[in-house]
C-alpha atoms as a PDB file:
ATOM      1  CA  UNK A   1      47.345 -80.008 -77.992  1.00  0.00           C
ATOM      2  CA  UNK A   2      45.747 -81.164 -74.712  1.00  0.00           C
ATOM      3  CA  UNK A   3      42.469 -79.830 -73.273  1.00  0.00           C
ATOM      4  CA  UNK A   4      42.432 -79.293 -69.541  1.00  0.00           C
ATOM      5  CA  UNK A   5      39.282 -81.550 -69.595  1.00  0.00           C
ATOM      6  CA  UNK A   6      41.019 -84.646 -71.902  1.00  0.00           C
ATOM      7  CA  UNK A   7      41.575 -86.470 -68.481  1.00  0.00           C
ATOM      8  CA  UNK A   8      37.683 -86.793 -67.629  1.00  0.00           C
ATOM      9  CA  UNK A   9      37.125 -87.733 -71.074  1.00  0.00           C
ATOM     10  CA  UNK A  10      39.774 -89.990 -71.840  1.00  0.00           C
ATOM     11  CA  UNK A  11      38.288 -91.719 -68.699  1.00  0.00           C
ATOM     12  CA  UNK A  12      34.689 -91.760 -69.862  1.00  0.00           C
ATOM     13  CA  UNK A  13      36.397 -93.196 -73.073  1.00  0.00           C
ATOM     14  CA  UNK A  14      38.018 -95.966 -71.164  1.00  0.00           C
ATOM     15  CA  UNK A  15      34.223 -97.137 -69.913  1.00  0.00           C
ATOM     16  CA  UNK A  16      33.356 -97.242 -73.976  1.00  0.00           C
ATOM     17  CA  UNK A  17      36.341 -99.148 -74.952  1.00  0.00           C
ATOM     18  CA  UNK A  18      35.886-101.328 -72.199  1.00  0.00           C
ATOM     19  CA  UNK A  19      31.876-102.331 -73.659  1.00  0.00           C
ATOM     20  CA  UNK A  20      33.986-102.782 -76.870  1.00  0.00           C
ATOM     21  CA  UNK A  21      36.165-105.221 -75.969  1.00  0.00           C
ATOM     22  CA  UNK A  22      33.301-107.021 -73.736  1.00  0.00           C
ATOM     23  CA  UNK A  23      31.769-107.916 -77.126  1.00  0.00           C
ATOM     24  CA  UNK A  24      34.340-107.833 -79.342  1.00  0.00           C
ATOM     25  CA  UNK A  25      33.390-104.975 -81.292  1.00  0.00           C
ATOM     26  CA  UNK A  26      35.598-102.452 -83.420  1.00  0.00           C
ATOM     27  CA  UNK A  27      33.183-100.270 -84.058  1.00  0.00           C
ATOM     28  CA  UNK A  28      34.023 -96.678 -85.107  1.00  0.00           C
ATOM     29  CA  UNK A  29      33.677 -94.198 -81.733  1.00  0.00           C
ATOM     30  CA  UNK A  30      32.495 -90.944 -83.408  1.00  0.00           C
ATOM     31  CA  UNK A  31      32.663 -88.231 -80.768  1.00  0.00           C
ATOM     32  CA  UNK A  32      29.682 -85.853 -80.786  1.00  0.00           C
ATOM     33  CA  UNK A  33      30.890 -82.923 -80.440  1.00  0.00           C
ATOM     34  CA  UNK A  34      28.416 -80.529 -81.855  1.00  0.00           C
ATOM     35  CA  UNK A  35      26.882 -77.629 -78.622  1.00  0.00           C
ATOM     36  CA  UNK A  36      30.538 -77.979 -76.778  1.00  0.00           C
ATOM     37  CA  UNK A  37      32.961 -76.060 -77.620  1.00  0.00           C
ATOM     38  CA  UNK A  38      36.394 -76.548 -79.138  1.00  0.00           C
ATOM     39  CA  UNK A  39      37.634 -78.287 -75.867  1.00  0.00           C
ATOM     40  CA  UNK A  40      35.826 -81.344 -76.745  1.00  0.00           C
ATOM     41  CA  UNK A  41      37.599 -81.737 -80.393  1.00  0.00           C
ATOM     42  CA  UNK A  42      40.545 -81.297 -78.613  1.00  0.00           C
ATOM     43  CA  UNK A  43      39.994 -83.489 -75.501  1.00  0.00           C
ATOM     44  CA  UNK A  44      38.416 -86.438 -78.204  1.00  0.00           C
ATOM     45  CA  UNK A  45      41.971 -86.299 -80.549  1.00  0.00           C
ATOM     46  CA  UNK A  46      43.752 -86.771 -77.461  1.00  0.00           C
ATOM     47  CA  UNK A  47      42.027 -89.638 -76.514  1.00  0.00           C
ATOM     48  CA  UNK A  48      42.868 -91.118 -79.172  1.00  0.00           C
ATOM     49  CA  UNK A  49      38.897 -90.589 -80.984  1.00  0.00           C
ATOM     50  CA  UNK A  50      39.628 -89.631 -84.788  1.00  0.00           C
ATOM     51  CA  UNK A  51      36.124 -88.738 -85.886  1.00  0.00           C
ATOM     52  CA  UNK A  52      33.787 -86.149 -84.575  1.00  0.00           C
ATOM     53  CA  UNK A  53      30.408 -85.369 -85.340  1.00  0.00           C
ATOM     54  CA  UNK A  54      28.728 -82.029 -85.771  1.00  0.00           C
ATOM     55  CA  UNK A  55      25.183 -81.029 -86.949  1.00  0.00           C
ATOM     56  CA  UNK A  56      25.449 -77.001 -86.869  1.00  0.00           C
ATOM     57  CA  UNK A  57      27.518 -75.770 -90.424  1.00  0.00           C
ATOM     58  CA  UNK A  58      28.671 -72.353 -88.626  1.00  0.00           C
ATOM     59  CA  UNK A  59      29.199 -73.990 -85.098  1.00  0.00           C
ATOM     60  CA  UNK A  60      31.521 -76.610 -87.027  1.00  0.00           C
ATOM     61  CA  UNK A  61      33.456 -74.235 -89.593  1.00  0.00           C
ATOM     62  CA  UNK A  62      34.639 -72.302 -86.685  1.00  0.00           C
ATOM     63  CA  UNK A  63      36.058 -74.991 -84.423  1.00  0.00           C
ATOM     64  CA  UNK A  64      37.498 -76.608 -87.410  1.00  0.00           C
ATOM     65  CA  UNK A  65      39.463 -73.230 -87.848  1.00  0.00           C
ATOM     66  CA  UNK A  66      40.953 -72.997 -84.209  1.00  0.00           C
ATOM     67  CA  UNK A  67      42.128 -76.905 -84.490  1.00  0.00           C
ATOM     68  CA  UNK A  68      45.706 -77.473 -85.801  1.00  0.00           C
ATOM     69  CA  UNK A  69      44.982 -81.331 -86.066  1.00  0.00           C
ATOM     70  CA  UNK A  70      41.744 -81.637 -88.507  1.00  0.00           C
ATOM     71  CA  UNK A  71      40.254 -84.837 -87.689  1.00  0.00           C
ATOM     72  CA  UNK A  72      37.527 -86.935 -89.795  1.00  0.00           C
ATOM     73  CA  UNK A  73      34.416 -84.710 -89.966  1.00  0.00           C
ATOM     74  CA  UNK A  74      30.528 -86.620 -89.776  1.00  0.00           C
ATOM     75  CA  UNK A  75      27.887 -84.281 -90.370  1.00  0.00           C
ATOM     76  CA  UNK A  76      25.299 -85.578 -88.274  1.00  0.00           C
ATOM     77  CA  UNK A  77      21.424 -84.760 -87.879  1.00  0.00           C
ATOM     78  CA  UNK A  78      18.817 -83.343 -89.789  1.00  0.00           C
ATOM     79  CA  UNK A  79      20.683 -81.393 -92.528  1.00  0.00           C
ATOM     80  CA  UNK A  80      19.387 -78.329 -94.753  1.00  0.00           C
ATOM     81  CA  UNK A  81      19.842 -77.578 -98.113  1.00  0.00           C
ATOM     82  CA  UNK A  82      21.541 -74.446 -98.061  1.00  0.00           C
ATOM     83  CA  UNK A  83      24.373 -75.267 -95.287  1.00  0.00           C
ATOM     84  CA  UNK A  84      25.780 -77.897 -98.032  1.00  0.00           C
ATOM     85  CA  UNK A  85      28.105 -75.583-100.188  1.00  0.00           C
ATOM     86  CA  UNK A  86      29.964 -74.049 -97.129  1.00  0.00           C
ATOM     87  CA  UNK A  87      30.165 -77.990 -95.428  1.00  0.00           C
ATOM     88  CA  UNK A  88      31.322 -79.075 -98.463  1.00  0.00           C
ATOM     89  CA  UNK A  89      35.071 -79.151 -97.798  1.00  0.00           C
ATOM     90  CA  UNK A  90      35.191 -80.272 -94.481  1.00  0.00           C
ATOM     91  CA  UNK A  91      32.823 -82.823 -94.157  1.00  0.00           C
ATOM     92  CA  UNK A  92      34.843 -86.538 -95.040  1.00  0.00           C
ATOM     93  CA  UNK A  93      31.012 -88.454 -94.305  1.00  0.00           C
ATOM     94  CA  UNK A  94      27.795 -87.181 -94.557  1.00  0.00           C
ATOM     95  CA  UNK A  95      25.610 -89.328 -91.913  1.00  0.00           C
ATOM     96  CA  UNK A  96      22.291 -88.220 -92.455  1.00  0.00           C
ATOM     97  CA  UNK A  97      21.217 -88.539 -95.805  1.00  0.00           C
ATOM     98  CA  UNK A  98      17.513 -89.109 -96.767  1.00  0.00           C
ATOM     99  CA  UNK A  99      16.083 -87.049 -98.937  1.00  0.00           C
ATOM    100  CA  UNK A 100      16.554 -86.785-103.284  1.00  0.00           C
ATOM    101  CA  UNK A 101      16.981 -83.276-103.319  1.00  0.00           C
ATOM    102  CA  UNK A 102      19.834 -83.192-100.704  1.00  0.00           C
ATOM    103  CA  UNK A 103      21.750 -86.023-102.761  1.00  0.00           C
ATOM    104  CA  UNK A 104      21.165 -83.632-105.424  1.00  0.00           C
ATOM    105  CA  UNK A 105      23.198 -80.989-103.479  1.00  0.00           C
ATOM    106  CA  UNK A 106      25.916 -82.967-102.152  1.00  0.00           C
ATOM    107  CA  UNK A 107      27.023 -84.222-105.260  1.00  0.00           C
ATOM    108  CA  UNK A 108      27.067 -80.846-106.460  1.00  0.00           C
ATOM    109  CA  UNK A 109      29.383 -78.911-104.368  1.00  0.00           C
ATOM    110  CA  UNK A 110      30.991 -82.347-102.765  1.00  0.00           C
ATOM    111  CA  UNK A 111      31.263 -84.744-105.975  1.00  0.00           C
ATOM    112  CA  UNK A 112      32.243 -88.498-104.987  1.00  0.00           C
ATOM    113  CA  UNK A 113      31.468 -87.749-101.681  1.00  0.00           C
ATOM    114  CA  UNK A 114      30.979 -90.806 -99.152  1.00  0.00           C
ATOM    115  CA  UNK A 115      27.599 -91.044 -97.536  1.00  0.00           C
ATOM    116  CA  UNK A 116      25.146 -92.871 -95.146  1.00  0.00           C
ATOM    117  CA  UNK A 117      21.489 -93.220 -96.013  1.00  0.00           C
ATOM    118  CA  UNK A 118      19.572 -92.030 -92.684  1.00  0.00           C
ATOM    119  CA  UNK A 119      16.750 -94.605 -91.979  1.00  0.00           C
ATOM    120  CA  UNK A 120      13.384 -93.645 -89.883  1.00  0.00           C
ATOM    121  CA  UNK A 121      12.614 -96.935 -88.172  1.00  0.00           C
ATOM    122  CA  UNK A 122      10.984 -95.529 -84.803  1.00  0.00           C
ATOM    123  CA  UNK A 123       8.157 -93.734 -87.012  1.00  0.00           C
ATOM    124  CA  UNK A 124       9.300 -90.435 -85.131  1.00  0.00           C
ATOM    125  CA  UNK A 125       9.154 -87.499 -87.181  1.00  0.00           C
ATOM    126  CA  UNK A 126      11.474 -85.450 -85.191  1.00  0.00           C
ATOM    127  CA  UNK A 127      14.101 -88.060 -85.896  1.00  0.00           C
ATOM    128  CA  UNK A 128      14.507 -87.408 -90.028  1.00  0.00           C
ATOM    129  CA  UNK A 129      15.324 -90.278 -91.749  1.00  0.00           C
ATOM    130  CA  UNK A 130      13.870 -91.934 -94.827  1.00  0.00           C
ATOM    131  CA  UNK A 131      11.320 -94.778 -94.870  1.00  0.00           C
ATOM    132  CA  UNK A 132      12.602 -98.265 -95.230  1.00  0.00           C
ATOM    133  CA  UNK A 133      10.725 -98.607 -98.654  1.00  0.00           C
ATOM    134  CA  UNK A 134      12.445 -95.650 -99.770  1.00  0.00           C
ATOM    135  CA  UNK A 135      16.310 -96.882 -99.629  1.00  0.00           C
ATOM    136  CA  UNK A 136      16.800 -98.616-102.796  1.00  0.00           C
ATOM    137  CA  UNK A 137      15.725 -95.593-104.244  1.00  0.00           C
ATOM    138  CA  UNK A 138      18.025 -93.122-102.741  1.00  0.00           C
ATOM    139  CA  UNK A 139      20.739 -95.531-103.214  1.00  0.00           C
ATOM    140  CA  UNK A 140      19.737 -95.308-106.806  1.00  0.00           C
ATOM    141  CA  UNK A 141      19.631 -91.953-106.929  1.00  0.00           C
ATOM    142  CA  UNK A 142      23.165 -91.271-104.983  1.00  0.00           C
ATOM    143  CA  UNK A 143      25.184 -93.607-107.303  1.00  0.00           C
ATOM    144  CA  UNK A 144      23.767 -91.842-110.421  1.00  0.00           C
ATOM    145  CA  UNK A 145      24.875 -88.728-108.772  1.00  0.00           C
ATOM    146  CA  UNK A 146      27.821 -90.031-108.221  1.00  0.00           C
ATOM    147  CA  UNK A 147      28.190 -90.700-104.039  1.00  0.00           C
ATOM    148  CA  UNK A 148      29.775 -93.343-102.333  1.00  0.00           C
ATOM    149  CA  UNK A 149      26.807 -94.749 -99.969  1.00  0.00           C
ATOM    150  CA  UNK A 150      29.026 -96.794 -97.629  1.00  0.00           C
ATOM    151  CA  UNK A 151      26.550 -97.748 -95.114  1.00  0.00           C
ATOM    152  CA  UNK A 152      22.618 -96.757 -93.250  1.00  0.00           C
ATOM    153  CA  UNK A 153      22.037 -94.778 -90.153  1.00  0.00           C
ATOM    154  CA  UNK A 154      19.497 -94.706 -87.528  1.00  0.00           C
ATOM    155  CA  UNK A 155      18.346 -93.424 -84.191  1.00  0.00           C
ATOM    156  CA  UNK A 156      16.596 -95.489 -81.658  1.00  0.00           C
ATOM    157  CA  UNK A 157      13.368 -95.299 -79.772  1.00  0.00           C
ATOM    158  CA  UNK A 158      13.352 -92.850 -77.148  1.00  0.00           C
ATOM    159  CA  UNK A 159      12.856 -94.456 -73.780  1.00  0.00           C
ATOM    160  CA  UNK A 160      12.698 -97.895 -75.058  1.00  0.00           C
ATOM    161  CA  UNK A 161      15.623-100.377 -74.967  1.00  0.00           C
ATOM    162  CA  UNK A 162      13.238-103.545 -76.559  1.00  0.00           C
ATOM    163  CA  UNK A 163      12.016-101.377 -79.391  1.00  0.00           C
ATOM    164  CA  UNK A 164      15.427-100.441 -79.816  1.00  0.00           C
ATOM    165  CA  UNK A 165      16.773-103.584 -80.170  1.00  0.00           C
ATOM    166  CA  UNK A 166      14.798-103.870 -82.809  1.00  0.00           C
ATOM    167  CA  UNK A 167      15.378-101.173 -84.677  1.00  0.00           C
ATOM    168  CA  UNK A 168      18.977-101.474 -84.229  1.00  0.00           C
ATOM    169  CA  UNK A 169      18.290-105.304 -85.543  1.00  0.00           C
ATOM    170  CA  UNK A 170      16.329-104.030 -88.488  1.00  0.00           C
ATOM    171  CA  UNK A 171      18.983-101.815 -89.471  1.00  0.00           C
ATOM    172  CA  UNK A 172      22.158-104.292 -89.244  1.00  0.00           C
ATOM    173  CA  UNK A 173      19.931-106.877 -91.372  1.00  0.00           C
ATOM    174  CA  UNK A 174      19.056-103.921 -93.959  1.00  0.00           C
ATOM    175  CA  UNK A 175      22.969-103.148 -94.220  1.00  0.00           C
ATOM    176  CA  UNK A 176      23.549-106.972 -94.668  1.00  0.00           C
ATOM    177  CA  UNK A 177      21.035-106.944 -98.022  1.00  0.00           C
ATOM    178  CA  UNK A 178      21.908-104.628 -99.602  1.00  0.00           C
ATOM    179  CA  UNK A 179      26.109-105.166 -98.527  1.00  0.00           C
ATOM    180  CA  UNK A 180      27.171-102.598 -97.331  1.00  0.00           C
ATOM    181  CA  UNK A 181      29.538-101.710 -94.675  1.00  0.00           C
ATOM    182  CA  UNK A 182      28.838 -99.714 -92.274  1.00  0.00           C
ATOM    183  CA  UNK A 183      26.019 -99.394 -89.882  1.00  0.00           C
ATOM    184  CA  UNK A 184      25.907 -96.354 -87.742  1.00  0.00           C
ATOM    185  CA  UNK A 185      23.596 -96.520 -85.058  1.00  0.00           C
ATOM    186  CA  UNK A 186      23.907 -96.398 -80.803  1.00  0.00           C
ATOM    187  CA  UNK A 187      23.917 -92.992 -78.874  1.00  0.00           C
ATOM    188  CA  UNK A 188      25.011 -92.298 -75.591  1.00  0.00           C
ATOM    189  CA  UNK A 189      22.013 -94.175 -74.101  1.00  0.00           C
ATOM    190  CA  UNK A 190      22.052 -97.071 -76.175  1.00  0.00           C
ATOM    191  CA  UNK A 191      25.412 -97.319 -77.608  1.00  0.00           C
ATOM    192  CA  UNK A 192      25.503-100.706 -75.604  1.00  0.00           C
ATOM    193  CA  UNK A 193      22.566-102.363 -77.594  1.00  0.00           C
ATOM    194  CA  UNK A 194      23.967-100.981 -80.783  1.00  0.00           C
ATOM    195  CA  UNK A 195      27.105-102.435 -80.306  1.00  0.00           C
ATOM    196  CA  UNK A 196      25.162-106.204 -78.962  1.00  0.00           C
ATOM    197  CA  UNK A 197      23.197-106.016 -82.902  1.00  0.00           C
ATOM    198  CA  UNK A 198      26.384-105.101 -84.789  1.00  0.00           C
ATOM    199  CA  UNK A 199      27.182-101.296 -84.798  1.00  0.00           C
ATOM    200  CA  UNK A 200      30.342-100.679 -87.610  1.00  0.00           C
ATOM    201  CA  UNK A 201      29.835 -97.032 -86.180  1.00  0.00           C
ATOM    202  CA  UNK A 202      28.533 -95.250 -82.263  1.00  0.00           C
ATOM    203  CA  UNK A 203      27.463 -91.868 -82.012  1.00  0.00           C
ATOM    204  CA  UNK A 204      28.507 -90.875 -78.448  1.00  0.00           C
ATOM    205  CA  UNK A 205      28.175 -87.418 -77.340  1.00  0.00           C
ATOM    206  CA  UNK A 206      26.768 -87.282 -73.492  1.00  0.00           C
ATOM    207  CA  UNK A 207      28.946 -90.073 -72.607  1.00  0.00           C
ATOM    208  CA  UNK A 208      32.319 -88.746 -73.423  1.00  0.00           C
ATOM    209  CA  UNK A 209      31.872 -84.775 -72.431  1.00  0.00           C
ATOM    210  CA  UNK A 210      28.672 -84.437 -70.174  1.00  0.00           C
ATOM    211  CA  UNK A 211      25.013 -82.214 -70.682  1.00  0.00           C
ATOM    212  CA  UNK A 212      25.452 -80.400 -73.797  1.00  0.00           C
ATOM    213  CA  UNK A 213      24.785 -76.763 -72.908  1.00  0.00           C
ATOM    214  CA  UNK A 214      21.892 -74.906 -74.675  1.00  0.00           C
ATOM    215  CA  UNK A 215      22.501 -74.344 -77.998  1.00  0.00           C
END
């Protein structure tokens, strides 16, 4: 399976694992894949990327379907309710979860699932995420319900590589109280700070397959 693209993105790949090995990072490279179409999970698994991201249920059902070679599925973004029961056996880790009520739903059509508690640490609504008070509660609530939370999420601030910094800081020291493992955090704009505060996990969509087209 080989895209007619996978040579332009196994070469934007090279630039990533390059800022890897600069500071000695393994981080997970999770290719965003979500608004292309199923070129880019093809061009990412030849490169060598194993996990994908995708934040639209019908979008990601049907490129799963055309791929012989299923790789590791993050749902990523905000995530409804209702798009949970037909996610719920494709999805290997659920990136995005702050809310009760979507624990709730996981568990029930996904039990044991693994998980990462999104975090809000910009004070952007747009972003989702849950309030930094309100993590030992959902971790509460997820290992009652029987979820594997693995690790925290978060987004940076838009525009603003200082703030970021701290966020991303903020995030890495959160994952280190309460020990867990991974920290996802760093997007195609600020993967390279992520990585600098300890990203276990980069989000990189722009970087690897250009402008994602109108969805």
């Amino acid at each position: 399976m080989t895209s007619p693209l996978s040579g332009v993105v196994e070469q934007r790949y090279g630039v990533v694992q390059e800022a890897l090995t600069k500071v000695g990072s393994s981080a997970t490279v999770v290719a965003i894949t979500k608004g292309h179409k199923t070129w880019a999970v093809e061009a990412a698994i030849s490169c060598g990327i194993s996990d994908i991201g995708e934040s639209y249920a019908q979008e990601c059902l049907s490129k799963l379907s055309d791929i012989p070679v299923t790789p590791k599925v993050h749902f990523v973004g905000n995530l409804q309710r209702n798009k949970v029961k037909s996610l719920a056996e494709v999805i290997d880790l659920w990136q995005s979860i702050d809310r009760a009520p979507l624990i709730k739903e996981i568990a029930r059509y996904a039990p044991e699932a693994t998980a990462l508690i999104q975090v809000n640490l910009t004070g952007a609504t747009a972003q989702g995420g849950c309030d930094p008070t309100e993590i030992e509660d959902l971790l509460t609530a997820a290992q009652e319900h029987g979820l594997q939370v693995v690790g925290l999420m978060t987004i940076g601030a838009l525009n603003d590589p200082a703030a970021t910094a701290q966020c991303f800081k903020t995030l890495r020291d959160l994952t280190e109280q309460l020990e867990l493992k991974e920290c996802s955090m760093g997007m195609s704009d600020d993967y390279e700070i992520a990585l600098a505060e300890g990203a276990t996990m980069i989000r990189l969509g722009t970087t690897l397959f250009g402008p994602r087209p109108e969805h």
